[in-house]
N, C-alpha and C. Protein backbone atom coordinates (compact mmCIF):
# COMPACT_ATOMS: atom_id res chain seq x y z
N UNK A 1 1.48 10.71 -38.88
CA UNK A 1 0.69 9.83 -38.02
C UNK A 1 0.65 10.42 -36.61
N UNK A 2 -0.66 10.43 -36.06
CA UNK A 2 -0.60 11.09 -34.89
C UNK A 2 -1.56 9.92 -33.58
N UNK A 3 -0.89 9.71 -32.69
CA UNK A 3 -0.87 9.16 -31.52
C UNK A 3 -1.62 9.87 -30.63
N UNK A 4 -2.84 9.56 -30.10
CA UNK A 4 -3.75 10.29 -29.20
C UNK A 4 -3.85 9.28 -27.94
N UNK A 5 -3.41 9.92 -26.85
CA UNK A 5 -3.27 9.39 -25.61
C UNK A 5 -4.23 9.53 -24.94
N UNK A 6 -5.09 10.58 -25.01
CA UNK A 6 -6.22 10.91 -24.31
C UNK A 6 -5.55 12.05 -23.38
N UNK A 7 -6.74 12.57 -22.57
CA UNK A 7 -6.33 13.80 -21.77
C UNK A 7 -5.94 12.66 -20.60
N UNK A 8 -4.86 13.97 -19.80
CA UNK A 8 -4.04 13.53 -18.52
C UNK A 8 -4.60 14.45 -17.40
N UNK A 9 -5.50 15.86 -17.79
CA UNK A 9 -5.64 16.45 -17.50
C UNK A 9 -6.70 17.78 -17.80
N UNK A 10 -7.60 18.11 -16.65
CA UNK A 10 -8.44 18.98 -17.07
C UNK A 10 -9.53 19.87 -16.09
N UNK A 11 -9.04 21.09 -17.07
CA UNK A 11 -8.86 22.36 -15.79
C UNK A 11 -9.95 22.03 -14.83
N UNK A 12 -11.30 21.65 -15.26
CA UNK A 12 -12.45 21.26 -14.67
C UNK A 12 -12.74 20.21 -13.73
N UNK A 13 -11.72 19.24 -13.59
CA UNK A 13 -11.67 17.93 -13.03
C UNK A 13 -10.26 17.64 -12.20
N UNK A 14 -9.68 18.63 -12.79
CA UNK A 14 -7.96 18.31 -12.38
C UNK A 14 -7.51 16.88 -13.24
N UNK A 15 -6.45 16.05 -12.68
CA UNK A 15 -6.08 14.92 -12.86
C UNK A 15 -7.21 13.66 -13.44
N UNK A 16 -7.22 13.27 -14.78
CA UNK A 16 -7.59 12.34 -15.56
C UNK A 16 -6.94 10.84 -14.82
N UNK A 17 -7.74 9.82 -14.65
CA UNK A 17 -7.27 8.31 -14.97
C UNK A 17 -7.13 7.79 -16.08
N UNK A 18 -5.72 7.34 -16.33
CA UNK A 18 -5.16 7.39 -18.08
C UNK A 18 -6.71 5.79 -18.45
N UNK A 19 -6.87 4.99 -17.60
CA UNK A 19 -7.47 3.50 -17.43
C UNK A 19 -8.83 3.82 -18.63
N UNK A 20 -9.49 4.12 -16.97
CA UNK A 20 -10.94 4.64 -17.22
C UNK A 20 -11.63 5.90 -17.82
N UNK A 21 -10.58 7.43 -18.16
CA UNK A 21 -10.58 8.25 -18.28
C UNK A 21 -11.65 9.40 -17.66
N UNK A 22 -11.78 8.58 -16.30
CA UNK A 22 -12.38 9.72 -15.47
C UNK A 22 -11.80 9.96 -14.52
N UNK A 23 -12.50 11.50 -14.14
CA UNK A 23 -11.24 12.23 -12.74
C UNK A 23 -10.70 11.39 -11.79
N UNK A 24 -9.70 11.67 -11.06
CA UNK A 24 -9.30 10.86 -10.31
C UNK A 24 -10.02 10.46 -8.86
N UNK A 25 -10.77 11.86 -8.69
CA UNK A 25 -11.73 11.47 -7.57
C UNK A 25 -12.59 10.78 -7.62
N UNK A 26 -12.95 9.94 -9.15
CA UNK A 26 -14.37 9.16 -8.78
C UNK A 26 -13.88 8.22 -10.02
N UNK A 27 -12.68 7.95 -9.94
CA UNK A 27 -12.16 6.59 -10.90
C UNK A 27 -12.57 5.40 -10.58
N UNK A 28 -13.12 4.85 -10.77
CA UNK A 28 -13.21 2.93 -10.88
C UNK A 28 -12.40 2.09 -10.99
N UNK A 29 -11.26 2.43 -11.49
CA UNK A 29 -10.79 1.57 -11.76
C UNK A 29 -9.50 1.41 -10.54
N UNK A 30 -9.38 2.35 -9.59
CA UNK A 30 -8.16 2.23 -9.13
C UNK A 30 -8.51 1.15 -7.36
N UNK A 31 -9.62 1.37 -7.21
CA UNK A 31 -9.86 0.00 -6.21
C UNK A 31 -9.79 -1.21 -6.68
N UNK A 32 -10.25 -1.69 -7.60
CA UNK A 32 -10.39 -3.08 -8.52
C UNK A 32 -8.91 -3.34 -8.73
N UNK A 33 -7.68 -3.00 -8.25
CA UNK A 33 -6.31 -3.39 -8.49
C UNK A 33 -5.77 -4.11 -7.34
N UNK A 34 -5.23 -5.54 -7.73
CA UNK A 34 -5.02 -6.16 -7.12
C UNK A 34 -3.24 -7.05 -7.10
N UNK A 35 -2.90 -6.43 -6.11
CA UNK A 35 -1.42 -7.04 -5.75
C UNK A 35 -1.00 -7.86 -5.93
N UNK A 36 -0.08 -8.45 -6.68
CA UNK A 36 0.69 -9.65 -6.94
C UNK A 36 1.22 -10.13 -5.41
N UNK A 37 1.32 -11.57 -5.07
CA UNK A 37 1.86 -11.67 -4.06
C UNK A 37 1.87 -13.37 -4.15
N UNK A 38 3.60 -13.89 -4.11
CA UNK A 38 3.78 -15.03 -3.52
C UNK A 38 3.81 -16.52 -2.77
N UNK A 39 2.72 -15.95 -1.69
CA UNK A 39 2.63 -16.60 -0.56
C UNK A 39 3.31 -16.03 0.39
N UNK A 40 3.97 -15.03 0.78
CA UNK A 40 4.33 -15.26 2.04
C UNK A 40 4.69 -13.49 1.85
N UNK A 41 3.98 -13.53 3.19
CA UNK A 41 4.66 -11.84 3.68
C UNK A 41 4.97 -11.30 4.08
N UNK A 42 6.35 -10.46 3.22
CA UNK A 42 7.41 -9.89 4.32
C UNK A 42 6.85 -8.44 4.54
N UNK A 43 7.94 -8.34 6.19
CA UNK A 43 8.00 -7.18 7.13
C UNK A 43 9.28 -7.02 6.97
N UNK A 44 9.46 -5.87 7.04
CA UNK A 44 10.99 -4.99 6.48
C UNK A 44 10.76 -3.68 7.66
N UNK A 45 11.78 -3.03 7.52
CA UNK A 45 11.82 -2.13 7.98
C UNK A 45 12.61 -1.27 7.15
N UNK A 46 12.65 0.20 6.64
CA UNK A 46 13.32 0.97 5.94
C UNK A 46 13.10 2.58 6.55
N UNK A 47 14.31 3.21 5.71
CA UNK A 47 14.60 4.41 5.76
C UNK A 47 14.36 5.42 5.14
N UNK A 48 15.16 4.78 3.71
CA UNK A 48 14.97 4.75 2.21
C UNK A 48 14.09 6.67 2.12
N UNK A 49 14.77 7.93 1.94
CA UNK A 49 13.91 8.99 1.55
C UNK A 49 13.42 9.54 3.23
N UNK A 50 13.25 9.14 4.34
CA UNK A 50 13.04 9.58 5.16
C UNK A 50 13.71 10.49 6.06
N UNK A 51 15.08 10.79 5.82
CA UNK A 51 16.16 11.69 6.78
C UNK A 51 16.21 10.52 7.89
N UNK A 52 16.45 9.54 7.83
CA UNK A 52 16.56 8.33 8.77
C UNK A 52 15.63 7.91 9.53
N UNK A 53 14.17 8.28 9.73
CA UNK A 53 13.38 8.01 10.10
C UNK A 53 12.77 6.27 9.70
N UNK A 54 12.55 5.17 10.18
CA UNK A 54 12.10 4.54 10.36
C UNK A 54 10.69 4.06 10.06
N UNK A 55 10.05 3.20 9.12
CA UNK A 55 9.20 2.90 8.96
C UNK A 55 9.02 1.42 8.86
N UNK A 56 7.79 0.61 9.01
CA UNK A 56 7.98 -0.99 8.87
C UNK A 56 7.14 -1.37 8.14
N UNK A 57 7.92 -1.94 6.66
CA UNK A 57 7.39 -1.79 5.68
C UNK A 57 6.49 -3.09 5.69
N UNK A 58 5.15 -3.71 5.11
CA UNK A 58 4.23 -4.68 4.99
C UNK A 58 3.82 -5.21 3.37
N UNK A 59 4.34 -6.54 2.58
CA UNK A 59 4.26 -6.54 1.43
C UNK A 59 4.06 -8.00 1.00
N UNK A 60 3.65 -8.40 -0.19
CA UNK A 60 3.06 -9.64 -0.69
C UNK A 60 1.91 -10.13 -0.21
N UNK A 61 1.27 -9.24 0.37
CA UNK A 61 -0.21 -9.68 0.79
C UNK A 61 -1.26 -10.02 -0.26
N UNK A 62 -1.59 -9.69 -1.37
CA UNK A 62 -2.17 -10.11 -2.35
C UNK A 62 -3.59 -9.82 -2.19
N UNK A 63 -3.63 -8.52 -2.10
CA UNK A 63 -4.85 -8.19 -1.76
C UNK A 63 -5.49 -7.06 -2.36
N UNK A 64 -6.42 -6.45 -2.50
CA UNK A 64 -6.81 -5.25 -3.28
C UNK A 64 -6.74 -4.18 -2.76
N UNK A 65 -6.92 -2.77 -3.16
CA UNK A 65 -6.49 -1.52 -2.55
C UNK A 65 -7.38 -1.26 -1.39
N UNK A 66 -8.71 -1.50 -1.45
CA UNK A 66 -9.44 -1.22 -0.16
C UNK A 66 -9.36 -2.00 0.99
N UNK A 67 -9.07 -3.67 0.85
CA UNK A 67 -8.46 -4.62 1.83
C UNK A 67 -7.25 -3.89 2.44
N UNK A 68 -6.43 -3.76 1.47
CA UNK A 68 -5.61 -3.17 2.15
C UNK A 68 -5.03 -1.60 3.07
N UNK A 69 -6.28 -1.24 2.96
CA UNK A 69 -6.64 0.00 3.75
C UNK A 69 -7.14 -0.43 4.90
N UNK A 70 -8.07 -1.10 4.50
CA UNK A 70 -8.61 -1.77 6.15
C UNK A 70 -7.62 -2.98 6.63
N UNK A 71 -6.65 -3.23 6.40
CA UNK A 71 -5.24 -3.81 6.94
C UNK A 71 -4.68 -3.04 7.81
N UNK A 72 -4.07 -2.35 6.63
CA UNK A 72 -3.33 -0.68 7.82
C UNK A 72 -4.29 -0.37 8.54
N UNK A 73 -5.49 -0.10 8.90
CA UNK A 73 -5.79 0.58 9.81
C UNK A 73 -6.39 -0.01 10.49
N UNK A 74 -6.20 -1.43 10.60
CA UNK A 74 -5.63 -2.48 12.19
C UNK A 74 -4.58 -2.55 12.59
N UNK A 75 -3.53 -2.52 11.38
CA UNK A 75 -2.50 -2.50 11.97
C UNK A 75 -1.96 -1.34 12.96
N UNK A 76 -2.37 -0.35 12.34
CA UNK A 76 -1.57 0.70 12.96
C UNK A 76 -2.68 1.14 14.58
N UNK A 77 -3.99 0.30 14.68
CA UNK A 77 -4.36 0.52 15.56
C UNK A 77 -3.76 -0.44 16.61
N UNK A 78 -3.55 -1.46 16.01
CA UNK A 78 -2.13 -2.33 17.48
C UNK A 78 -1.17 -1.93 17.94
N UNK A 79 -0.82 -0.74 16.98
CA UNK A 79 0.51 -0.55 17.36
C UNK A 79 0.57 1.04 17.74
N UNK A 80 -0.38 1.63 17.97
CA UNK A 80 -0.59 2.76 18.14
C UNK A 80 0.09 4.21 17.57
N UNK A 81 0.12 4.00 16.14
CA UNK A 81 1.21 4.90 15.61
C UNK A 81 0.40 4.83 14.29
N UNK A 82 0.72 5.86 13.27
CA UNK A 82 0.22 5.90 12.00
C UNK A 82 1.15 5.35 11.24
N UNK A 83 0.67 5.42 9.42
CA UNK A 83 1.06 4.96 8.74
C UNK A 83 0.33 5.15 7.28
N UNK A 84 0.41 4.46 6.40
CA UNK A 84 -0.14 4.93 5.28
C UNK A 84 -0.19 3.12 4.19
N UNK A 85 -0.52 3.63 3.17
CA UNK A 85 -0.87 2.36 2.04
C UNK A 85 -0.07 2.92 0.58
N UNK A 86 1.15 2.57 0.35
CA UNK A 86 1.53 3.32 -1.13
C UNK A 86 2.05 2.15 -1.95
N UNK A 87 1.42 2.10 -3.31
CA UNK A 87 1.68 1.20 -4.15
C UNK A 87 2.04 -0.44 -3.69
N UNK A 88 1.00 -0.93 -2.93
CA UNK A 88 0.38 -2.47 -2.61
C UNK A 88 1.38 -2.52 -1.52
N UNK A 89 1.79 -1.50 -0.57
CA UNK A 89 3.01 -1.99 0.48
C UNK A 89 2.21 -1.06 1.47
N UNK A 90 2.08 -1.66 2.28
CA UNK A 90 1.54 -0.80 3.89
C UNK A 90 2.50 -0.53 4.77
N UNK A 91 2.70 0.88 5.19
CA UNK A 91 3.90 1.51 5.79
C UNK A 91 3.22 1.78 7.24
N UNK A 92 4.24 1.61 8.12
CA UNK A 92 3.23 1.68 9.87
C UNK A 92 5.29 2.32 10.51
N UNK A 93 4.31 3.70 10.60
CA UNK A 93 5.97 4.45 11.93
C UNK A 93 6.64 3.50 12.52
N UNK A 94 7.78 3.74 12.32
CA UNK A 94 8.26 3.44 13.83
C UNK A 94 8.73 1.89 13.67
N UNK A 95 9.34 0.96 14.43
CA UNK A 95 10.23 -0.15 14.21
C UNK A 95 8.96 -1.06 14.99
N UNK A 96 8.16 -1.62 14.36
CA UNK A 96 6.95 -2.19 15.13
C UNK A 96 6.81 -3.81 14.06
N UNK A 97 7.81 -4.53 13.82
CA UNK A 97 8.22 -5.64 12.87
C UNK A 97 7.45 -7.05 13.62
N UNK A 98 7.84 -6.57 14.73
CA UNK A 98 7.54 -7.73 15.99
C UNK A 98 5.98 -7.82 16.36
N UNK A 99 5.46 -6.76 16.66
CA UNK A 99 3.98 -6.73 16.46
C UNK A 99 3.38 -7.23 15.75
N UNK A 100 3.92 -6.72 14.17
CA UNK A 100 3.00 -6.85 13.10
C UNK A 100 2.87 -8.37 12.51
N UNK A 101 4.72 -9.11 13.08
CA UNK A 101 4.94 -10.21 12.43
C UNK A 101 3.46 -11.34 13.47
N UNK A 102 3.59 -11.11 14.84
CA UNK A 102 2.35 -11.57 15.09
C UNK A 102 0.92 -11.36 15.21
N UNK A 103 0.69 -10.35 14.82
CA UNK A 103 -0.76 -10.08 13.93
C UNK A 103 -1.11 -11.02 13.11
N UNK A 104 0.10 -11.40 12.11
CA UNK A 104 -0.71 -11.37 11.04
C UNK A 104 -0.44 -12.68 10.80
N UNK A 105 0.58 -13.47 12.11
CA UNK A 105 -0.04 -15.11 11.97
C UNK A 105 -1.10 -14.98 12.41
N UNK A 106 -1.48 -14.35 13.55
CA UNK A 106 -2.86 -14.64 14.26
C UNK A 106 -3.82 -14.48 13.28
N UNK A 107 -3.67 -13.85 11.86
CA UNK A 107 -4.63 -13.64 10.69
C UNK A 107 -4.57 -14.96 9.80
N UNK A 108 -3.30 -15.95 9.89
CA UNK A 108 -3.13 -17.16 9.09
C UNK A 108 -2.34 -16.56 8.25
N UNK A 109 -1.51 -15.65 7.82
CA UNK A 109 -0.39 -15.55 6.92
C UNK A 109 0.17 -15.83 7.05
N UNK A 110 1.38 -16.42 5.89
CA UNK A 110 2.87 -16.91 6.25
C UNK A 110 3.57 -16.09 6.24
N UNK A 111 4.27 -15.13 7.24
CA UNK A 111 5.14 -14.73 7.61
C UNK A 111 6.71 -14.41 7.33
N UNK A 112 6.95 -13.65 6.81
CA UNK A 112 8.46 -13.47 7.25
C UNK A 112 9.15 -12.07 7.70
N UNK A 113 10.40 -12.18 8.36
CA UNK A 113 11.19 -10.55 8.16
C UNK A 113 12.24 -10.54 7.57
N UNK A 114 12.20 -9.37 6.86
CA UNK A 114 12.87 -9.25 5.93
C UNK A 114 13.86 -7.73 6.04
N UNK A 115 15.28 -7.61 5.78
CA UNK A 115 15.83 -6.43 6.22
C UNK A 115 16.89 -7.76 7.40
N UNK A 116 17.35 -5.79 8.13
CA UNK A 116 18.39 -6.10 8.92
C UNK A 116 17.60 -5.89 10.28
């Protein structure tokens, strides 16, 4: 019995989407994913893989991958520092908890911080 997964990969396209099974540059399916989230969202701050560097982590927002691109990149324009979007958590440099925690009442979220 043989188990066919589909391609993962191909020399012509590079990287397959296991979902939709098209390249990864023009997949469909990976905006249409949408974050589980609670009610309420925490701000953290972590280290975690960085050589101690500092980041302030943003999570339970419940929102989809392109919302949440255009999140981070308000956020990180308040706070004047970069940052990035990896797996439904928005990462912004630097110890900026306090900022972000009032942003994003001023957006109507419920709030919390989370960490030390």
């Amino acid at each position: 019995m043989r188990i066919d997964f589909g391609s993962v990969y191909s020399t012509e396209h590079g990287k397959i989407c296991p979902d939709c099974a098209k390249p990864l540059s023009s997949c469909v399916c990976k905006d249409s994913v949408v974050y589980e989230s609670d009610g309420t969202v925490r701000v953290g701050r972590s280290t975690k893989g960085r050589k101690g560097k500092g980041v302030t982590t943003v999570e339970g927002l419940g929102l989809d991958v392109n919302a949440l691109k255009k999140l981070a990149k308000e956020l990180k324009q308040k706070c004047g520092t970069g940052g990035t979007v990896k797996n439904g958590v928005i990462e912004i440099q630097g110890e900026q908890r306090d900022l972000i925690v009032s942003e994003l009442i001023k957006k109507g979220y419920i709030v919390k911080k989370s960490g030390s």
